[in-house]
Each structure stands twice: as structure tokens, then as C-alpha cells.
Protein backbone atom coordinates (compact mmCIF):
# COMPACT_ATOMS: atom_id res chain seq x y z
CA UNK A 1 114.60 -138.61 109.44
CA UNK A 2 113.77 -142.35 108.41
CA UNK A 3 117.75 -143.77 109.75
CA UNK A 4 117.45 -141.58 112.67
CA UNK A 5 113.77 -143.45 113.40
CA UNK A 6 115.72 -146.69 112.42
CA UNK A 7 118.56 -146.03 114.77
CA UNK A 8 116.33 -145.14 117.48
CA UNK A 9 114.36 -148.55 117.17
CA UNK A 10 117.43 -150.30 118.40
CA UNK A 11 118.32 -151.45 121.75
CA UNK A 12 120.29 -148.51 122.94
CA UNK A 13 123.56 -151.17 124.25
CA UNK A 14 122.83 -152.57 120.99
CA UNK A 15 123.85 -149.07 119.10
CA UNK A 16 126.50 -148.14 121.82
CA UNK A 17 128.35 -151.60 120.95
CA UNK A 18 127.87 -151.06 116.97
CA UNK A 19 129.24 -147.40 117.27
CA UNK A 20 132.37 -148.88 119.03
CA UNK A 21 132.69 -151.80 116.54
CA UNK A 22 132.65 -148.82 113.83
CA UNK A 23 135.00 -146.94 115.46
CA UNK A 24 137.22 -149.38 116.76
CA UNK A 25 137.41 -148.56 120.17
CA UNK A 26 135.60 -148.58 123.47
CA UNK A 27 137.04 -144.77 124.16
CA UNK A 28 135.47 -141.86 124.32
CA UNK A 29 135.80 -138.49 125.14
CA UNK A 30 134.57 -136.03 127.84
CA UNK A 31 133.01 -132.57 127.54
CA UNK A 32 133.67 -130.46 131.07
CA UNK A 33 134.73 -127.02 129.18
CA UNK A 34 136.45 -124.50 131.76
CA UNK A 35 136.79 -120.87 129.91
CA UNK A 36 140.21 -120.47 131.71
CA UNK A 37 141.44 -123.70 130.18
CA UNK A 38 140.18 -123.19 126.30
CA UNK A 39 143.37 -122.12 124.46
CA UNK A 40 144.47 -119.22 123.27
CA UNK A 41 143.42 -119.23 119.53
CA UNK A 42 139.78 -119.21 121.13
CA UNK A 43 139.91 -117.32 123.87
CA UNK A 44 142.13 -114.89 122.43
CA UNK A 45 139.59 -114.09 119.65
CA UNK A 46 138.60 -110.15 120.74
CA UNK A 47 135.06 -111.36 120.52
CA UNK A 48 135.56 -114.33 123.00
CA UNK A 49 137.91 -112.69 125.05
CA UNK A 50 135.97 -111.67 127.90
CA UNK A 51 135.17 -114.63 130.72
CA UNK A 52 133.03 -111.93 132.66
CA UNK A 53 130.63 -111.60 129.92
CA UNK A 54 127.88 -114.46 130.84
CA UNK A 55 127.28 -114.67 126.78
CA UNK A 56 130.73 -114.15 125.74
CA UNK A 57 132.16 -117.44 127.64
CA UNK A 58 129.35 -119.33 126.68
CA UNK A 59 129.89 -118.35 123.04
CA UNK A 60 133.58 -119.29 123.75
CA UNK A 61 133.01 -122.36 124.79
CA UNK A 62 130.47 -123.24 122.03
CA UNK A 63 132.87 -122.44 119.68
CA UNK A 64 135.27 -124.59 121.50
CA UNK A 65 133.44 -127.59 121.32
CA UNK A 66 131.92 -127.72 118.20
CA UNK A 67 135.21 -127.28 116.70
CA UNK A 68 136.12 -130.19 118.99
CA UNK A 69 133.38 -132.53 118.24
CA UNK A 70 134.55 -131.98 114.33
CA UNK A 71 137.76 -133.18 115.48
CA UNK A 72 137.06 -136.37 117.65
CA UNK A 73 133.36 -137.19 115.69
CA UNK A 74 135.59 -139.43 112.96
CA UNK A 75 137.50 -140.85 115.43
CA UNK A 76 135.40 -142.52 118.49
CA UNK A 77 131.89 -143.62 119.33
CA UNK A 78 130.29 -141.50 121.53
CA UNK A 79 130.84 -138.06 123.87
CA UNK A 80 129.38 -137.65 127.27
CA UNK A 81 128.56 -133.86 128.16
CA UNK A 82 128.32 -132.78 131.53
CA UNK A 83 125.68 -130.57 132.31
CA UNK A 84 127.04 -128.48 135.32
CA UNK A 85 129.69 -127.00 133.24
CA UNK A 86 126.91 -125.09 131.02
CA UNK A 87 124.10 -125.08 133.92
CA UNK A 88 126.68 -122.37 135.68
CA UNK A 89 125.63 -120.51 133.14
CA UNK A 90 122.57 -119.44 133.60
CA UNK A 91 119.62 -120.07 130.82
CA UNK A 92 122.47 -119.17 128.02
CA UNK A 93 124.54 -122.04 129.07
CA UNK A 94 121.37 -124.43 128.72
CA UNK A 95 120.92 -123.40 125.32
CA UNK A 96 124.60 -123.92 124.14
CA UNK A 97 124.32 -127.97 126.36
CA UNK A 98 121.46 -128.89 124.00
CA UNK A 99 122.92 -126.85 120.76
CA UNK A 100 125.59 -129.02 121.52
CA UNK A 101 123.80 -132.04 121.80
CA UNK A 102 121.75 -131.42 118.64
CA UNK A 103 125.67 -131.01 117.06
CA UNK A 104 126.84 -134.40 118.27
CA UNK A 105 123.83 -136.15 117.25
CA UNK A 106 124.46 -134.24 113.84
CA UNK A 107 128.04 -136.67 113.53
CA UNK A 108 126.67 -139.20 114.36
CA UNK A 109 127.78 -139.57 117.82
CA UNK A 110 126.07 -141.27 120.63
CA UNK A 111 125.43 -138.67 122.96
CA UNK A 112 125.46 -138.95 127.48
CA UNK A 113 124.29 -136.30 129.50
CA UNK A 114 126.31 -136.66 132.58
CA UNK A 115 123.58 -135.03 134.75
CA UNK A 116 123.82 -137.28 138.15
CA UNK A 117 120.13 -137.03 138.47
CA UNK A 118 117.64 -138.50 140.75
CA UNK A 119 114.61 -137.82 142.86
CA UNK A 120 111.15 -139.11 143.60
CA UNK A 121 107.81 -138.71 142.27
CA UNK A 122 106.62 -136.18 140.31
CA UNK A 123 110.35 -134.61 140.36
CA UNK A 124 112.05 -137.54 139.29
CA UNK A 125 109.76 -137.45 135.92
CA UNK A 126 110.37 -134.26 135.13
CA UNK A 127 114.22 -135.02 135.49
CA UNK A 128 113.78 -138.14 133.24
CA UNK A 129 112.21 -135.76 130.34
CA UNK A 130 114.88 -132.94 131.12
CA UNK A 131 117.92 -134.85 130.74
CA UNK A 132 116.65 -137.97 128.58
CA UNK A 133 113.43 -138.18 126.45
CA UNK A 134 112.94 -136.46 123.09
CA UNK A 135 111.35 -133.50 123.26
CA UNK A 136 107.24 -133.81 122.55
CA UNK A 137 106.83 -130.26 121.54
CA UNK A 138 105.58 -129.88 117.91
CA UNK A 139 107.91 -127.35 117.68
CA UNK A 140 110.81 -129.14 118.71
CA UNK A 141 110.47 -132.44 115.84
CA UNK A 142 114.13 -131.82 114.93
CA UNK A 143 114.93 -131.54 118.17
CA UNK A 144 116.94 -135.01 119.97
CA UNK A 145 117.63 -135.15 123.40
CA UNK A 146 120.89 -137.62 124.60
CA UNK A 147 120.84 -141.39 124.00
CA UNK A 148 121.73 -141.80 127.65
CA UNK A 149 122.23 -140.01 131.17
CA UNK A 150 124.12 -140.49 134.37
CA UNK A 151 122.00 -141.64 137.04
CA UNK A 152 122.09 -141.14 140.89
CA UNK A 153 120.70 -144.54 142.98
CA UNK A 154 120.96 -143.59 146.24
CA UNK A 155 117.09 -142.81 147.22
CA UNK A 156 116.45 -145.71 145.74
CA UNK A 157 114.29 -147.35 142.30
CA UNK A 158 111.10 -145.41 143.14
CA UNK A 159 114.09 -142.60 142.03
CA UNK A 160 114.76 -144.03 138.84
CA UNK A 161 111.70 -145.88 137.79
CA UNK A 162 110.69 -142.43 135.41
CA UNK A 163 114.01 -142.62 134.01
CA UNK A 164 114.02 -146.71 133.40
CA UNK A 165 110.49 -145.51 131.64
CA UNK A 166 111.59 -142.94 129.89
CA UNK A 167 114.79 -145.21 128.45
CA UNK A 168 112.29 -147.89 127.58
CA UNK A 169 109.79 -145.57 125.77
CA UNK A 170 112.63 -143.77 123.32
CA UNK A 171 114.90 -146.82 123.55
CA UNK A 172 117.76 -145.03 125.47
CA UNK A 173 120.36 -145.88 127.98
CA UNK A 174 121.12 -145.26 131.53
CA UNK A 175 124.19 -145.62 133.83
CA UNK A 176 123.77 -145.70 137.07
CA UNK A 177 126.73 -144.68 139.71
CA UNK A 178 127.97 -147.72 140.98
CA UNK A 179 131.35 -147.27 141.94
CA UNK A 180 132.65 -143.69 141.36
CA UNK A 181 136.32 -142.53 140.91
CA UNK A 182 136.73 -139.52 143.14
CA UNK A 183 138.80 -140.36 146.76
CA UNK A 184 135.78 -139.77 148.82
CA UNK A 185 133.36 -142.36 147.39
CA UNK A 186 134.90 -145.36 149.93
CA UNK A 187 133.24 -143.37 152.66
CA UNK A 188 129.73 -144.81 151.69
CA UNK A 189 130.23 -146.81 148.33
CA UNK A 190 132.78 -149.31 150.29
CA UNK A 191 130.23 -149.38 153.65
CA UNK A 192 130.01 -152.84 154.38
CA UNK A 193 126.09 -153.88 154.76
CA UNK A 194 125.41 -156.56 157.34
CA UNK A 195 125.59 -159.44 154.89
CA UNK A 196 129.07 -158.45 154.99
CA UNK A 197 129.33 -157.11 150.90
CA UNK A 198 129.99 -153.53 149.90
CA UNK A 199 126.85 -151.24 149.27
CA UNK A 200 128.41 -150.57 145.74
CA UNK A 201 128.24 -154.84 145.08
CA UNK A 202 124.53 -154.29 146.18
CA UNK A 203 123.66 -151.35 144.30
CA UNK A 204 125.61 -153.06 141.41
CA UNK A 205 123.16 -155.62 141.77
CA UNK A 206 120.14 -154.02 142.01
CA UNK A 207 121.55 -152.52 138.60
CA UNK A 208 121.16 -155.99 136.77
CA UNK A 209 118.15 -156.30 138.32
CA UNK A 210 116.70 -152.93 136.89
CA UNK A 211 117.98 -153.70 133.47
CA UNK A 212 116.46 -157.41 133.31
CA UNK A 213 114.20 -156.39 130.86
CA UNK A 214 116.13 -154.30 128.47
CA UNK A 215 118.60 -156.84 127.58
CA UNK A 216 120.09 -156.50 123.45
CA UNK A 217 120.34 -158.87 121.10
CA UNK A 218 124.25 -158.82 121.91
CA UNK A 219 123.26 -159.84 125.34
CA UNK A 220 123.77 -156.43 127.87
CA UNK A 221 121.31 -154.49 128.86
CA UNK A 222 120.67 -150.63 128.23
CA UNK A 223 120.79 -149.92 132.02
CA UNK A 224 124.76 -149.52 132.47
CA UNK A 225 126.74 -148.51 135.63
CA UNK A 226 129.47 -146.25 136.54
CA UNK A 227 132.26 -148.07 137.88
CA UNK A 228 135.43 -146.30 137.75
CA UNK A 229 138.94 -146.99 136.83
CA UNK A 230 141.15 -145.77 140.01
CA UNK A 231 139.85 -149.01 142.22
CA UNK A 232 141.10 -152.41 139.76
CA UNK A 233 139.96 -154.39 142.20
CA UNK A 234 136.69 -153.44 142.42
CA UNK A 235 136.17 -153.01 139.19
CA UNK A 236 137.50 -156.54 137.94
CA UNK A 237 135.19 -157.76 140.76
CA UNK A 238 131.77 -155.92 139.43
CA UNK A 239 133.33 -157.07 135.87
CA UNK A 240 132.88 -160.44 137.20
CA UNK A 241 129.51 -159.86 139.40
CA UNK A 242 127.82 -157.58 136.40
CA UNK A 243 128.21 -160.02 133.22
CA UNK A 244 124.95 -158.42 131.25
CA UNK A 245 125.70 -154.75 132.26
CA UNK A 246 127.71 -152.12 130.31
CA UNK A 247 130.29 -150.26 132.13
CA UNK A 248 130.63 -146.35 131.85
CA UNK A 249 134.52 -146.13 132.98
CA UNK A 250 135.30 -142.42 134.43
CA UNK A 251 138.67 -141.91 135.61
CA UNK A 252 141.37 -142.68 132.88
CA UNK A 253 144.14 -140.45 132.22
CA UNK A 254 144.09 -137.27 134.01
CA UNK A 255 142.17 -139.00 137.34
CA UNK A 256 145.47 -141.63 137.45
CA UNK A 257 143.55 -144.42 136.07
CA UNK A 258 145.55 -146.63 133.13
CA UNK A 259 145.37 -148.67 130.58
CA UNK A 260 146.45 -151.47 132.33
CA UNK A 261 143.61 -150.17 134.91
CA UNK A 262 140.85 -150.28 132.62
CA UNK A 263 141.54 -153.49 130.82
CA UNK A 264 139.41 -155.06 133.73
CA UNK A 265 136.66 -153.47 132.89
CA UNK A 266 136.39 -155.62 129.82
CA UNK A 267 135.68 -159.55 129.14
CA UNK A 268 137.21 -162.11 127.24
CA UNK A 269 135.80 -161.01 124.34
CA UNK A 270 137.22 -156.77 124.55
CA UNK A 271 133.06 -155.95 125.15
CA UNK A 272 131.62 -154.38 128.37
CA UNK A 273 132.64 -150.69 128.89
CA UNK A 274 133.38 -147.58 127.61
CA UNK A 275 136.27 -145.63 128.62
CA UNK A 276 136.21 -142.07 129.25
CA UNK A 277 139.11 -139.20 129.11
CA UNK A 278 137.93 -135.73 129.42
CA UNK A 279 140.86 -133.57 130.32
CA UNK A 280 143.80 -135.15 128.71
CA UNK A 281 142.40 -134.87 125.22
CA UNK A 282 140.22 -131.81 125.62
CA UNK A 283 142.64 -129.65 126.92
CA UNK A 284 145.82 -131.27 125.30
CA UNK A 285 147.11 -128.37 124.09
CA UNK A 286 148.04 -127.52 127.76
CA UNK A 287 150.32 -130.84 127.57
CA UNK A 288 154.15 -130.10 126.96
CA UNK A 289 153.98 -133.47 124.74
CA UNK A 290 151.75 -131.05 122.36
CA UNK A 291 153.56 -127.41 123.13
CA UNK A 292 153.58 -125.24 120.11
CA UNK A 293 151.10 -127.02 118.51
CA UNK A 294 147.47 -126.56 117.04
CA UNK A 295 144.66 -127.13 119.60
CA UNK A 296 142.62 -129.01 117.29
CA UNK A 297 145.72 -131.22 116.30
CA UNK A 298 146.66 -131.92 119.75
CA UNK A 299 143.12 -132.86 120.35
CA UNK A 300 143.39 -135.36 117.65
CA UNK A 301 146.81 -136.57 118.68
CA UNK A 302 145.81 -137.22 122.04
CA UNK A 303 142.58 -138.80 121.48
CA UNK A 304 144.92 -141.30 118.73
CA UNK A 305 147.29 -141.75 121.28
CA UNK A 306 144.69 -142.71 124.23
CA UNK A 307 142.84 -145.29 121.56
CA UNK A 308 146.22 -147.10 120.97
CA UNK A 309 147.24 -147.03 124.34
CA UNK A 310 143.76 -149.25 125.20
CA UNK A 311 143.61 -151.16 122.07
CA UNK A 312 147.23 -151.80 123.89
CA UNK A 313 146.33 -152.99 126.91
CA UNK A 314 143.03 -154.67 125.59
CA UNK A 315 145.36 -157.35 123.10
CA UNK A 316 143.76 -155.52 120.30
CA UNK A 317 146.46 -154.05 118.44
């Protein structure tokens, strides 16, 4: 366990931005398994054939992506789970999220638990131990929890003050939803306040303020933000507003973000965000640019094709 002590001594934008220098890219990939969307070679299996069976399509789609993380592991930097696609399933799905977790970790991937979390008080701490901390069980020393989890602002910092803690204490990252990619986020994330800026320019503010004090030697902070890649505009413009903060960039690929998109999520220098597909690679066997082929192949073509396609549009091939 000494490296893994050693690793988690570091400034946690400080590891992100050393796992994408190793990797040589800023893209990674998304975990949101769907049973009906696995392929066939899994769910086809007569003991994973059965998506009525709580512990059958859990133990499909455990299969699914540990094969998966074998696939994409050499390949890019870091994997961001999200917990409602194993939470619908019950205590059995919780155990396969943090089997899964414990799997990444094991490649040596950076690991985000897209959880969305947020509340006050007492609540709020118990989230930040749920979805962040390592666990402080004796029986749990192997154990890791993720290097960093999505974050909901809108009740405000007494919200996420157990969570800033709880990244300070194990030297983890946050990322806060800033700007969001879905069609419905202009209704209150566009608002204009009465100074007449955006409330997602304010909360992107209050972002930089929050991470201050957790500022790497490579100069951003472990307190990130969401911003994603369907508004250009407004994400060149918190590029711009945001220099310390690291940029968590949902919406590339299957959303109808590009590469062209996403290059302003980036300065001068190709740092500043990470850039997340989840359904074009995971499920590119669905694609008719992969028909015929092996899932795990596909997987690996795609995720080869999206890295070119930003080293691309980033001037960095």
C-alpha cells in the first residue's frame, strides 16, 4: 500500500493532470450501464440472460464493466461511474458500484462518482463519507472510495462544506455543477441575477472561491466544475472567468457536443478539463461503424477514435 499512500498525498488536480499527461489525453470514459443495451455476448450468456432477476442484471452488468474497464484502463486517465444506474438496484447494485470502484482503482484509474449530491447538516456529512471519503472501518483497510464526486450547489456552501472537508482530509476532488448539458438547465442556470450575469457565472464563481485553498502545484485547484459541452459559448466564457478551476466536460459525442465544441474548454496550454463520452464508446457495439464486430474491440476502437478526434481539435496531433 506505500504508492497508493504516496498517490493519495498528492493534490488530487495534481494526480488528475499527471494521469492525463500519462495517458495522453484529457478523455475519459463514462459508466451509465443499461441491461437492455449490454450486447449480446453478455447478455446472451444463459446465466446473465434474465433482466428480471434483480441479481442476474446486476451480475450482467458487473461482468460488463469489468471487462470494459480492462479494455479502456491502458488507454485513458480516469472513469466516472454514475451511481443511479446501480442504486436502481437495490442493496445488490451498491455492492457491484463500489466492487467496481475497488476494480478501477485496481488499474490504476482515477475514479468519479457521479452522485449529484448535496444537502445540509448532518445529511450533507453523511453524503460526503458515502460517496467520497475512504472508508474508516478496520475492516474495510483495502477498501478505497472514488478520488472525486459530482456535486450539487444549489442550497448553497453550508451544502458542500462536509464534502470540501472531506476532499481536503483524503486529498480528493470535487466538481461542482456549473453549467450542465441537458436542454432544460437554461431554465435556472441561464436566470439572469440582478447584477445582470447568469446564476451559472455566479455559481462558477463561488466555485473558485471554494477551491482557493486547494490550489496544486500545477496551479488548479481540486474543486472542479461541470460545465458542459452543448453551450460553446458559455463554456469558452467560464474557460475565460474560471482560470484555476478544472473542468469536468459532460456532453461529447452522443449528447451532440464536438470536438470542435470542447476545444474551448481548454487553454493555451491543452490543460483545464476532462472530456467525457459515455454512450458512444460504452455501447459501441450498437454503432453500424462497429457492426459485426467484438464488443470489447469496438469499445477500444471507439475510445481510439474519440482520443484522436480531440487530440484533433486540441492541435495535439
Amino acid at each position: 500500500m506505500p504508492e497508493q499512500n504516496l498517490k493519495m498525498n498528492l493534490n488530487f488536480a495534481d494526480r488528475l493532470l499527471a494521469a492525463i499527461d500519462e495517458k495522453k489525453t484529457p478523455l475519459i470514459v463514462g459508466l451509465d450501464p443499461v441491461y437492455e443495451n449490454l450486447p449480446p455476448a453478455i447478455t446472451g450468456h444463459r446465466e446473465l440472460n434474465d433482466d428480471q432477476d434483480l441479481e442476474v442484471a446486476v451480475d450482467a452488468i458487473l461482468e460488463y464493466c469489468t471487462r470494459l474497464l480492462k479494455v479502456v484502463a491502458p488507454l485513458v486517465p480516469a472513469v466516472k461511474i454514475n451511481s443511479a444506474f446501480f442504486e436502481q438496484y437495490y442493496w445488490y447494485g451498491m455492492e457491484a458500484f463500489h466492487a467496481l470502484v475497488q476494480e478501477a482503482a485496481a488499474h490504476g484509474l482515477i475514479v468519479i462518482n457521479d452522485a449529484k449530491r448535496a444537502d445540509i447538516g448532518n445529511t450533507s456529512e453523511r453524503y460526503a463519507s458515502a460517496t467520497l471519503a475512504d472508508p474508516g472501518f478496520a475492516s474495510m483497510d483495502d477498501t478505497v472510495g472514488a478520488d472525486a464526486v459530482t456535486v450539487n450547489p444549489y442550497m448553497g456552501s453550508d451544502s458542500l462544506a462536509p464534502f470540501i472537508k472531506t476532499a481536503k482530509e483524503f486529498n480528493k476532488g470535487l466538481f461542482v455543477l456549473v453549467r450542465t448539458s441537458n436542454p432544460g438547465a437554461a431554465e435556472i442556470q441561464d436566470a439572469n441575477l440582478s447584477d445582470g450575469n447568469p446564476v451559472y457565472q455566479h455559481v462558477g464563481k463561488l466555485v473558485a472561491k471554494w477551491g482557493a485553498e486547494m490550489i496544486g502545484v500545477r496551479g488548479y485547484s481540486s474543486i472542479g466544475a461541470v460545465v458542459g459541452a452543448t453551450n460553446p459559448g458559455q463554456l469558452a466564457a467560464l474557460r475565460w472567468l474560471l482560470p484555476q478551476t478544472l473542468f469536468l466536460v459532460p456532453g461529447y459525442g452522443a449528447q451532440g457536443g464536438t470536438a470542435a465544441d470542447i476545444a474551448k474548454a481548454f487553454k493555451a496550454d491543452k490543460t483545464g478539463a476532462i472530456i467525457n463520452s459515455s454512450r458512444a464508446i460504452i455501447y459501441a457495439h450498437k454503432s453500424s461503424q462497429y457492426a459485426g464486430m467484438d464488443w470489447q474491440k469496438a469499445v477500444e476502437l471507439a475510445t481510439l477514435a474519440a482520443k484522436t478526434e480531440i487530440a484533433q481539435a486540441l492541435g495535439m496531433s
